[in-house]
PDB file of N, CA and C in Angstrom:
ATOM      1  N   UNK A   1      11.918  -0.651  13.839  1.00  0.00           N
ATOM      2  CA  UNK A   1      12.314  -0.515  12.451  1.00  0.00           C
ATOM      3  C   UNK A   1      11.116  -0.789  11.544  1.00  0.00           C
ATOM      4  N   UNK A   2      10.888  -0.055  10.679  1.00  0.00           N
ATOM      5  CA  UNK A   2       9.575  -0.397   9.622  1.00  0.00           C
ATOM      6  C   UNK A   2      10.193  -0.739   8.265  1.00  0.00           C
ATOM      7  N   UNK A   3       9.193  -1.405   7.785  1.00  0.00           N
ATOM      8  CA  UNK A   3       9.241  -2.254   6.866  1.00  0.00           C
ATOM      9  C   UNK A   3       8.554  -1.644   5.907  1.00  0.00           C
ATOM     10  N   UNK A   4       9.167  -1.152   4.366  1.00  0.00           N
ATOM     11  CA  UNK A   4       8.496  -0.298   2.904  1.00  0.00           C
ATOM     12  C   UNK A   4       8.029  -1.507   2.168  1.00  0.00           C
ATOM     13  N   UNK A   5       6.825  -1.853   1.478  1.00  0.00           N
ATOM     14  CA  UNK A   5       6.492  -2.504   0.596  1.00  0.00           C
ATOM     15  C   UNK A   5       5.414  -2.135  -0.266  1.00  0.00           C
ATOM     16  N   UNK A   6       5.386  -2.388  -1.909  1.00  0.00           N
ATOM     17  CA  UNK A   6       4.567  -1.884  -2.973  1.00  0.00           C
ATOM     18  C   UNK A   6       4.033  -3.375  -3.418  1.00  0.00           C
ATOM     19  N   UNK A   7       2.865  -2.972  -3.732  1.00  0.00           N
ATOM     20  CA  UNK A   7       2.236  -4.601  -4.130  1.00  0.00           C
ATOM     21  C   UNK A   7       1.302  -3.576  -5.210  1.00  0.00           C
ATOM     22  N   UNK A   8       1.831  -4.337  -6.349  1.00  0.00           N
ATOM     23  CA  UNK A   8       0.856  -3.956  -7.590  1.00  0.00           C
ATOM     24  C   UNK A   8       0.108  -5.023  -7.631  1.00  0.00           C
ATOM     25  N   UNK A   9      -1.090  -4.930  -8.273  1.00  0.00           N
ATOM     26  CA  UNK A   9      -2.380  -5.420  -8.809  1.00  0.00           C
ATOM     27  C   UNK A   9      -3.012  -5.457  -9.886  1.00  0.00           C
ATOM     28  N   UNK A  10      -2.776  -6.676 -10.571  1.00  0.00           N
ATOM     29  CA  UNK A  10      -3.438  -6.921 -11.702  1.00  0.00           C
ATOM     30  C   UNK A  10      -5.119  -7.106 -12.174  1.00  0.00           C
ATOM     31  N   UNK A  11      -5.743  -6.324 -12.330  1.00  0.00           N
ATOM     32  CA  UNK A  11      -6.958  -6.950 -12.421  1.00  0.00           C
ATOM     33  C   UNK A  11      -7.779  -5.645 -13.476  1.00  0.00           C
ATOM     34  N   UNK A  12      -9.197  -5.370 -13.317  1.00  0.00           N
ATOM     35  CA  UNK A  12     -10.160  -4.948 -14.515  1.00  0.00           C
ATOM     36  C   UNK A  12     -10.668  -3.936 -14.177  1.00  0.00           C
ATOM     37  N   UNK A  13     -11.124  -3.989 -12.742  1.00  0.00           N
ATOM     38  CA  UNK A  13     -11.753  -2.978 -11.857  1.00  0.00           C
ATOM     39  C   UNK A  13     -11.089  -1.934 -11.970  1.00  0.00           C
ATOM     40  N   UNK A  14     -12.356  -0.854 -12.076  1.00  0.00           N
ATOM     41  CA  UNK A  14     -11.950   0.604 -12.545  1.00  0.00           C
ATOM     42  C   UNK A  14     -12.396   1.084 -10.968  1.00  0.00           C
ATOM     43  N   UNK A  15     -12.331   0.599 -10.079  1.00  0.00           N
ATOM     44  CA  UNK A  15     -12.502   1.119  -8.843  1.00  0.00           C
ATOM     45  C   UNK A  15     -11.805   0.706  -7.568  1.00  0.00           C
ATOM     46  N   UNK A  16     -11.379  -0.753  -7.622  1.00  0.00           N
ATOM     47  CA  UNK A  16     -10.201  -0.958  -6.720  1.00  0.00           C
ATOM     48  C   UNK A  16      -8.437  -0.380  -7.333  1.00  0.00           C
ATOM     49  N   UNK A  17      -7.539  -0.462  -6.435  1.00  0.00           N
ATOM     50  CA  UNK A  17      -6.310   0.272  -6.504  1.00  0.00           C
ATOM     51  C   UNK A  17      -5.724  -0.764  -7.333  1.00  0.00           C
ATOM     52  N   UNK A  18      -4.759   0.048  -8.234  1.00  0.00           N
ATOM     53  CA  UNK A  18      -4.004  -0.659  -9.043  1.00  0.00           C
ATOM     54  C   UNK A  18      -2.709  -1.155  -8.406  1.00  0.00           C
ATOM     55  N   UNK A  19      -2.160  -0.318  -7.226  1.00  0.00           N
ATOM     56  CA  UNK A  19      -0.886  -0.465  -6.534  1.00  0.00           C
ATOM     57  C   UNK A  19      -1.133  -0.373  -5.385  1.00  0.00           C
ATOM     58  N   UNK A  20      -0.653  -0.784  -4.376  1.00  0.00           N
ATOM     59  CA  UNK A  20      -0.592  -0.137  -2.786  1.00  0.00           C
ATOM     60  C   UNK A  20       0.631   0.124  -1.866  1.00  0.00           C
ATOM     61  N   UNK A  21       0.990   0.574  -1.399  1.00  0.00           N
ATOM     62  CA  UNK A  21       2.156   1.190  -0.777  1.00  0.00           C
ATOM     63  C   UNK A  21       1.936   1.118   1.013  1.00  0.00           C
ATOM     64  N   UNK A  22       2.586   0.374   1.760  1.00  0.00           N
ATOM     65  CA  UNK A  22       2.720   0.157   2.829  1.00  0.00           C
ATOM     66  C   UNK A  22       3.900   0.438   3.649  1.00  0.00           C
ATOM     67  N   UNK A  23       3.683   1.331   4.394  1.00  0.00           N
ATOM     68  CA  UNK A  23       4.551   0.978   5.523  1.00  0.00           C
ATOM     69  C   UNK A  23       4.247   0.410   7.035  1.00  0.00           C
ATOM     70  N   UNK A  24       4.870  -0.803   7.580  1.00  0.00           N
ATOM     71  CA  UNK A  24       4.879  -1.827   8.022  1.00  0.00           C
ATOM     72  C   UNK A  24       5.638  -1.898   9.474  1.00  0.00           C
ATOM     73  N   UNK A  25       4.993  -1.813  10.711  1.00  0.00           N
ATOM     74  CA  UNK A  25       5.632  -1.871  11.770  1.00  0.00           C
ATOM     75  C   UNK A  25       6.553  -3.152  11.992  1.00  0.00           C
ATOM     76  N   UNK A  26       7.648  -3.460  13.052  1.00  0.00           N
ATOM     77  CA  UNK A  26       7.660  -4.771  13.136  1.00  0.00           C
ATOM     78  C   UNK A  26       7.107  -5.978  13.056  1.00  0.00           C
ATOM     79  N   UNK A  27       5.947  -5.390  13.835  1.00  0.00           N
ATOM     80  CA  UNK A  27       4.919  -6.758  13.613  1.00  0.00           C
ATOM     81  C   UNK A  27       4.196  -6.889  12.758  1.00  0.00           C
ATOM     82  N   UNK A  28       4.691  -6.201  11.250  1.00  0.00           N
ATOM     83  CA  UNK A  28       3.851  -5.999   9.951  1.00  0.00           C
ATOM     84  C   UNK A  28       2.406  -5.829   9.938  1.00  0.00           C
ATOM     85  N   UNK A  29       2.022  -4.539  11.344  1.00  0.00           N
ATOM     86  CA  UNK A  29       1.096  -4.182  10.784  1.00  0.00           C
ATOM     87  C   UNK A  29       1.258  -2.986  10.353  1.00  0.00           C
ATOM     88  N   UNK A  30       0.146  -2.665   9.360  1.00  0.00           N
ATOM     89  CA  UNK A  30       0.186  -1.220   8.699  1.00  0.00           C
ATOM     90  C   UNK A  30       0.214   0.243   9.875  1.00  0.00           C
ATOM     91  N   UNK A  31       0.664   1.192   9.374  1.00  0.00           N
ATOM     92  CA  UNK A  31       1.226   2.430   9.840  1.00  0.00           C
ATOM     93  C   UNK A  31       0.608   3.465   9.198  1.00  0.00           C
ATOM     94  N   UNK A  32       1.345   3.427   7.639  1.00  0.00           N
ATOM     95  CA  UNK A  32       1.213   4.239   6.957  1.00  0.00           C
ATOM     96  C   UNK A  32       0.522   3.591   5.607  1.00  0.00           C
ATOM     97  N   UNK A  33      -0.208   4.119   4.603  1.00  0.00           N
ATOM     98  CA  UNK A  33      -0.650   3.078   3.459  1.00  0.00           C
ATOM     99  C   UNK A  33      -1.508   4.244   2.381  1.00  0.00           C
ATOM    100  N   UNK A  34      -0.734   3.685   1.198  1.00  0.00           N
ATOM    101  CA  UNK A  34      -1.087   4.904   0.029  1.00  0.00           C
ATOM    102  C   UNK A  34      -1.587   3.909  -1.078  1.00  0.00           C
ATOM    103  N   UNK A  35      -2.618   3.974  -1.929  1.00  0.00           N
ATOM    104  CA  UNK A  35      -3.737   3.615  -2.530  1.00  0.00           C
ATOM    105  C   UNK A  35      -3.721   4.148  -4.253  1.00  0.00           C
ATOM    106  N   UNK A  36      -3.117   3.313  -4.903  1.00  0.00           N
ATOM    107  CA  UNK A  36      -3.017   4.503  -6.294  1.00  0.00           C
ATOM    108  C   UNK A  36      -3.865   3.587  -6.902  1.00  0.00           C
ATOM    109  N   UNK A  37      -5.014   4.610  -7.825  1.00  0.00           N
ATOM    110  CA  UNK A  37      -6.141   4.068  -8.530  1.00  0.00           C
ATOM    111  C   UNK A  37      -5.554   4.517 -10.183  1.00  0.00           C
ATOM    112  N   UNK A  38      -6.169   3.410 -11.186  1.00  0.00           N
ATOM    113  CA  UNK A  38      -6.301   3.462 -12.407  1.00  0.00           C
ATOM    114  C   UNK A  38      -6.373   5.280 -12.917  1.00  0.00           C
ATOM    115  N   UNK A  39      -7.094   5.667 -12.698  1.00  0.00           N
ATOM    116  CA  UNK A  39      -7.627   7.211 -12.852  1.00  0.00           C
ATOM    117  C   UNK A  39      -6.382   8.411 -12.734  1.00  0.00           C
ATOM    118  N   UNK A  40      -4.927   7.990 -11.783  1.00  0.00           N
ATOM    119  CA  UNK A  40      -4.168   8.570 -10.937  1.00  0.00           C
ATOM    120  C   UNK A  40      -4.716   8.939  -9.726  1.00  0.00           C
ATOM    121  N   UNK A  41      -5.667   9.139  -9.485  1.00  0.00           N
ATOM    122  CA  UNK A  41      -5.551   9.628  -8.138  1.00  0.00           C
ATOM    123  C   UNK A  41      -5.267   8.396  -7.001  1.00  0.00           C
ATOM    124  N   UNK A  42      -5.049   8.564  -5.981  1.00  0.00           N
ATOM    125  CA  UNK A  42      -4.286   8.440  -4.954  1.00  0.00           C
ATOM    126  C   UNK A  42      -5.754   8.266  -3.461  1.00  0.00           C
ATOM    127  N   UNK A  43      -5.395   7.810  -2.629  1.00  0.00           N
ATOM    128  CA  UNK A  43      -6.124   7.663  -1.427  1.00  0.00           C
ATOM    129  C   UNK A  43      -4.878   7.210  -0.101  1.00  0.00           C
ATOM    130  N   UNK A  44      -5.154   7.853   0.640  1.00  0.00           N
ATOM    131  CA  UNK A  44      -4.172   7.646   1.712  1.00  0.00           C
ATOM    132  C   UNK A  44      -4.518   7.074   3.430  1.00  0.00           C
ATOM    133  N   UNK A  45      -3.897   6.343   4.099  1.00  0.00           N
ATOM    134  CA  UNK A  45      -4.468   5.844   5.331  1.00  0.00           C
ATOM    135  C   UNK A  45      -3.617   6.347   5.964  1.00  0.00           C
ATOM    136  N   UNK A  46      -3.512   6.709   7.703  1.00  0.00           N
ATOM    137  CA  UNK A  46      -2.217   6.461   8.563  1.00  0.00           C
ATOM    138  C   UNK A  46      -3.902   6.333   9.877  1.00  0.00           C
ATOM    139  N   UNK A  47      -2.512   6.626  11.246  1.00  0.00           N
ATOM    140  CA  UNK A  47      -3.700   5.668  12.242  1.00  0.00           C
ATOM    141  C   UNK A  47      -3.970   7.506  12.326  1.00  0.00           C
ATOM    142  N   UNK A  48      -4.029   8.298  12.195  1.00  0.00           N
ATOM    143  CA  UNK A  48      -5.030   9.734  12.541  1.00  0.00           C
ATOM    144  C   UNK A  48      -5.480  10.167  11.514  1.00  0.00           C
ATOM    145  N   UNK A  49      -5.310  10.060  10.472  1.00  0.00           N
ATOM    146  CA  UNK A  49      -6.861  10.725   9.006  1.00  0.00           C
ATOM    147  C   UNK A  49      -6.532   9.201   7.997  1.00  0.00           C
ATOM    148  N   UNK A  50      -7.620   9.562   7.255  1.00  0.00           N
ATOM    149  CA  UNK A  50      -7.484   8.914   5.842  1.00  0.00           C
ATOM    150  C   UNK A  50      -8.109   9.883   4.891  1.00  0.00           C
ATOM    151  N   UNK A  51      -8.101   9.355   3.516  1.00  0.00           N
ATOM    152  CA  UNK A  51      -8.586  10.110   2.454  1.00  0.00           C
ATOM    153  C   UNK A  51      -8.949   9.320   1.670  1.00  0.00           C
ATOM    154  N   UNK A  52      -9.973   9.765   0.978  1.00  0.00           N
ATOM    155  CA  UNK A  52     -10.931   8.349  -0.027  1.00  0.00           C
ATOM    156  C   UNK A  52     -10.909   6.527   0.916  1.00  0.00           C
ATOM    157  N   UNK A  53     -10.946   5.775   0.047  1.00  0.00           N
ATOM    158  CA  UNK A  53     -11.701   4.960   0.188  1.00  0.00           C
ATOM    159  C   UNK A  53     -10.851   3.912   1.196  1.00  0.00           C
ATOM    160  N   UNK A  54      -9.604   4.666   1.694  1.00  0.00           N
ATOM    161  CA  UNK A  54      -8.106   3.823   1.963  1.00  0.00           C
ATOM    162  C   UNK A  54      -8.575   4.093   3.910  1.00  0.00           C
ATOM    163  N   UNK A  55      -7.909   2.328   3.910  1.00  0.00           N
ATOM    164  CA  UNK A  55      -8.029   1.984   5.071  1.00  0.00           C
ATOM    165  C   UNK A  55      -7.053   1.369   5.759  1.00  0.00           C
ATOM    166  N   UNK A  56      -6.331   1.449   6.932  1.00  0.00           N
ATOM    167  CA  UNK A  56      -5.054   0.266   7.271  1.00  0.00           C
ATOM    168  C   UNK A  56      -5.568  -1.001   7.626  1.00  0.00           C
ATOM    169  N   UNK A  57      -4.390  -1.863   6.989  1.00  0.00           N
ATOM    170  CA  UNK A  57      -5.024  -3.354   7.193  1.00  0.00           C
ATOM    171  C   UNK A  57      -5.844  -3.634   8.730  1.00  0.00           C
ATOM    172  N   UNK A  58      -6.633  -4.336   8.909  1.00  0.00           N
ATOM    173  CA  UNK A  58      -7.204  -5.226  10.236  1.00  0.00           C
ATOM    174  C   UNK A  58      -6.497  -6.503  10.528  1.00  0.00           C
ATOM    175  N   UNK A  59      -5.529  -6.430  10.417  1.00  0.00           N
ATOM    176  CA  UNK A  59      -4.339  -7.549  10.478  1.00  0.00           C
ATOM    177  C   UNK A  59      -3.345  -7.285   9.865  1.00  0.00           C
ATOM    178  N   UNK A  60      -2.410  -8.144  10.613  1.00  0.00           N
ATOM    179  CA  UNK A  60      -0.768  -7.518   9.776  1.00  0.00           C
ATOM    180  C   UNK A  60      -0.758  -8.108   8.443  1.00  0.00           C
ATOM    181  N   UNK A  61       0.268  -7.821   7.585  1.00  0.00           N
ATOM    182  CA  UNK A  61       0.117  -8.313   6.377  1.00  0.00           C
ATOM    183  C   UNK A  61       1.242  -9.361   6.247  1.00  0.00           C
ATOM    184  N   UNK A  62       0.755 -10.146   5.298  1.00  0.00           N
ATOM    185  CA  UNK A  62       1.755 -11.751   5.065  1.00  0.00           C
ATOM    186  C   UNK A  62       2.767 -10.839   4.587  1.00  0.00           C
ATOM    187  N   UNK A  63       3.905 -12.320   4.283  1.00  0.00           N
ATOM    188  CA  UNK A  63       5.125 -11.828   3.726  1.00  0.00           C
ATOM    189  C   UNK A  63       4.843 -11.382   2.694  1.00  0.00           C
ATOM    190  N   UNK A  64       6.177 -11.176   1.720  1.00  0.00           N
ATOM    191  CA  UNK A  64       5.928 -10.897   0.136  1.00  0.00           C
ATOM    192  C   UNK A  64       5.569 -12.325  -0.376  1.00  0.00           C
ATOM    193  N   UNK A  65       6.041 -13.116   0.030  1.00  0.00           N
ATOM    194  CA  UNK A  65       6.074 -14.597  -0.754  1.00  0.00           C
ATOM    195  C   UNK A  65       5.008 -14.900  -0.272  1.00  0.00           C
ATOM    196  N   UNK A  66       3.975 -14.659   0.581  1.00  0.00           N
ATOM    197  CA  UNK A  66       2.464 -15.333   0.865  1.00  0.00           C
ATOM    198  C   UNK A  66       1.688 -14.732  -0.157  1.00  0.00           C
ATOM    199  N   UNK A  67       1.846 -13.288  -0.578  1.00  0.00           N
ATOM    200  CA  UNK A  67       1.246 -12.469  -1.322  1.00  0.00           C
ATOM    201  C   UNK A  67       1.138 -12.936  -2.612  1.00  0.00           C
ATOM    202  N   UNK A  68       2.791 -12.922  -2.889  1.00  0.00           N
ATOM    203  CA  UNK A  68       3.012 -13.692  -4.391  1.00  0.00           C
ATOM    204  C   UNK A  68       2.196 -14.880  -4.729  1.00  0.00           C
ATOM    205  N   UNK A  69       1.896 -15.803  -4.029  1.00  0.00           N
ATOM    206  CA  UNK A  69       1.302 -16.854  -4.216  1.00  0.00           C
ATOM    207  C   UNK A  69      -0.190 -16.623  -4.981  1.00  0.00           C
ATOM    208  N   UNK A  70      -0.882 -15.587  -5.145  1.00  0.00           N
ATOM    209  CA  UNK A  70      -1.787 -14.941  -5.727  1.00  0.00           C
ATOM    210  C   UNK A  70      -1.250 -14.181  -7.166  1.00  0.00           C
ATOM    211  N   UNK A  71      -1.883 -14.704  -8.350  1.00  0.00           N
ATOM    212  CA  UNK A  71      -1.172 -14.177  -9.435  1.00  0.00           C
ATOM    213  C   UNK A  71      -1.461 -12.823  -9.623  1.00  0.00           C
ATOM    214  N   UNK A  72      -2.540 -12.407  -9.278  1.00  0.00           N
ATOM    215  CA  UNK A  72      -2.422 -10.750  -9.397  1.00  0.00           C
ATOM    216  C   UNK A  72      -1.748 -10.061  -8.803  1.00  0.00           C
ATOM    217  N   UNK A  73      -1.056 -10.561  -7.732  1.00  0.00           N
ATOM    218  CA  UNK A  73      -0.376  -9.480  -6.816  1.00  0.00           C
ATOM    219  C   UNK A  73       1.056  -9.630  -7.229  1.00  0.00           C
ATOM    220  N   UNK A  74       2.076  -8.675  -7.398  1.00  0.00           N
ATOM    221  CA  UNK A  74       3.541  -8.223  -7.800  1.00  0.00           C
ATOM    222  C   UNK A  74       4.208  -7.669  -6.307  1.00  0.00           C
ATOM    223  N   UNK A  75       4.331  -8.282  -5.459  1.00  0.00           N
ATOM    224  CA  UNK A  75       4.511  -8.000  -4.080  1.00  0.00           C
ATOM    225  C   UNK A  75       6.442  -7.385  -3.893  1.00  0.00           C
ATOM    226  N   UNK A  76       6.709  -6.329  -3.575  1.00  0.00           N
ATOM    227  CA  UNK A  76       8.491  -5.815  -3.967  1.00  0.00           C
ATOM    228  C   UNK A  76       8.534  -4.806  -2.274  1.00  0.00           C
ATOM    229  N   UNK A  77       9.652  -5.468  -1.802  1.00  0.00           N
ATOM    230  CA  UNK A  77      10.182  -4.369  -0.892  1.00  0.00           C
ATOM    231  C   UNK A  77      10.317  -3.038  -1.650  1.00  0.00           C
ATOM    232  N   UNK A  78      10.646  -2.385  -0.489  1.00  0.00           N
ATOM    233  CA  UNK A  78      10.638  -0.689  -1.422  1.00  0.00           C
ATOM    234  C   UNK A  78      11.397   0.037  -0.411  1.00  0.00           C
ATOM    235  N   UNK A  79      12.593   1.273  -0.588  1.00  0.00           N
ATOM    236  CA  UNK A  79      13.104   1.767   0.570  1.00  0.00           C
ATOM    237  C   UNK A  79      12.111   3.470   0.875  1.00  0.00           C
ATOM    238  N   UNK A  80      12.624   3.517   2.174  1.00  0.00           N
ATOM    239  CA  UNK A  80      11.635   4.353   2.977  1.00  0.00           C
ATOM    240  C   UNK A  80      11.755   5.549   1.859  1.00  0.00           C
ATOM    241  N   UNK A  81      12.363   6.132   1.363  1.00  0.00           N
ATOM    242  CA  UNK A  81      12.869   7.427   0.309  1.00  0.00           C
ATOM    243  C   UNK A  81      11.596   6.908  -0.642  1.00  0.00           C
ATOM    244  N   UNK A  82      11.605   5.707  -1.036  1.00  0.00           N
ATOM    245  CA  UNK A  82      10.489   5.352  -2.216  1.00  0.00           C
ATOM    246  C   UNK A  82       9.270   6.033  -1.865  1.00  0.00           C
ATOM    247  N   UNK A  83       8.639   5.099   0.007  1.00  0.00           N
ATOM    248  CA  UNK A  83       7.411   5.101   0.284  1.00  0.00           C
ATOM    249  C   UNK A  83       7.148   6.919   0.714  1.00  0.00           C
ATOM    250  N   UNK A  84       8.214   7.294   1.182  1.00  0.00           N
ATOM    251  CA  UNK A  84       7.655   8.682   1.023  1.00  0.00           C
ATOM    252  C   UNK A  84       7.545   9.578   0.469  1.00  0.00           C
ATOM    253  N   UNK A  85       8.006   9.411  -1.068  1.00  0.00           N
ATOM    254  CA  UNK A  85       7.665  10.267  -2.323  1.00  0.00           C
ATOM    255  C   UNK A  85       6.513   9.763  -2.752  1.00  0.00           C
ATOM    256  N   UNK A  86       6.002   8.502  -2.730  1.00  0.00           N
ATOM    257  CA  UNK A  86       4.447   7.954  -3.138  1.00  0.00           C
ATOM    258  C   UNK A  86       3.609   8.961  -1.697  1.00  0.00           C
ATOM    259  N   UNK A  87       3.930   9.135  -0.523  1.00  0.00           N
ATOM    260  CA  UNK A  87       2.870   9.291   0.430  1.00  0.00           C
ATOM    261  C   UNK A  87       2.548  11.355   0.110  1.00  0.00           C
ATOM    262  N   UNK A  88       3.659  11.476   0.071  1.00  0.00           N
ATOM    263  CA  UNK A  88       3.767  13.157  -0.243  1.00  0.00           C
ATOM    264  C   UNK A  88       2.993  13.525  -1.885  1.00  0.00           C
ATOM    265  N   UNK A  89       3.128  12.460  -2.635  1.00  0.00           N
ATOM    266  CA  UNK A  89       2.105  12.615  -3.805  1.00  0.00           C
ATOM    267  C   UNK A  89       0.816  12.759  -3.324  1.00  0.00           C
ATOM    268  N   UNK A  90       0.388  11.395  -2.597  1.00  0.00           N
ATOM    269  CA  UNK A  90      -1.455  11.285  -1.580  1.00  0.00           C
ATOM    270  C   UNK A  90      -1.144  12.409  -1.188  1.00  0.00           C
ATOM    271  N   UNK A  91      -0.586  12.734  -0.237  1.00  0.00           N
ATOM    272  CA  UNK A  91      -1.145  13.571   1.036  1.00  0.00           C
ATOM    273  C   UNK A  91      -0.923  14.871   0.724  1.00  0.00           C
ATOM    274  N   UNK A  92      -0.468  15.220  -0.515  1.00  0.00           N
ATOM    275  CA  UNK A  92      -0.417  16.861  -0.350  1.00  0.00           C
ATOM    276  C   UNK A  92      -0.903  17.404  -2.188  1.00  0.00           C
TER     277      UNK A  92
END
């Protein structure tokens, strides 16, 4: 069963992602992962291509509530219908 999650990002940088979009194996590591920058455009990961600057985590990712603990991050489950209208934006 996989796990949908969006973690927005607060910060200044006109070059890191403003949002990120994960989808999350059991063992919460990344799968799938979509990258939305200030600009709109988009960068996309999965484990056979990527596009721009997007990479899947090198470790699984904390909960939402480890995340939260960082004030820039807005850490929200998301259902699979969500994460794949964000991934079909990246990828096509």
């Amino acid at each position: 069963m996989s796990i949908y999650i969006r973690v927005q990002r607060e910060h200044d940088s006109r070059t890191d992602p403003v949002c990120l979009y994960s989808e999350l194996d059991a063992d919460r590591w990344e799968t799938r992962k979509v990258e939305a920058f200030r600009d709109g455009s988009y960068g996309y990961a999965s484990k056979k291509e990527a596009r721009g600057p997007t990479r899947l985590g090198v470790e699984p990712i904390p909960s939402l509530g480890e995340i939260a603990r960082d004030d820039q991050f807005k850490p929200a489950e998301i259902t699979r219908d969500e994460f794949d209208e964000i991934w079909a934006k990246a990828f096509f």
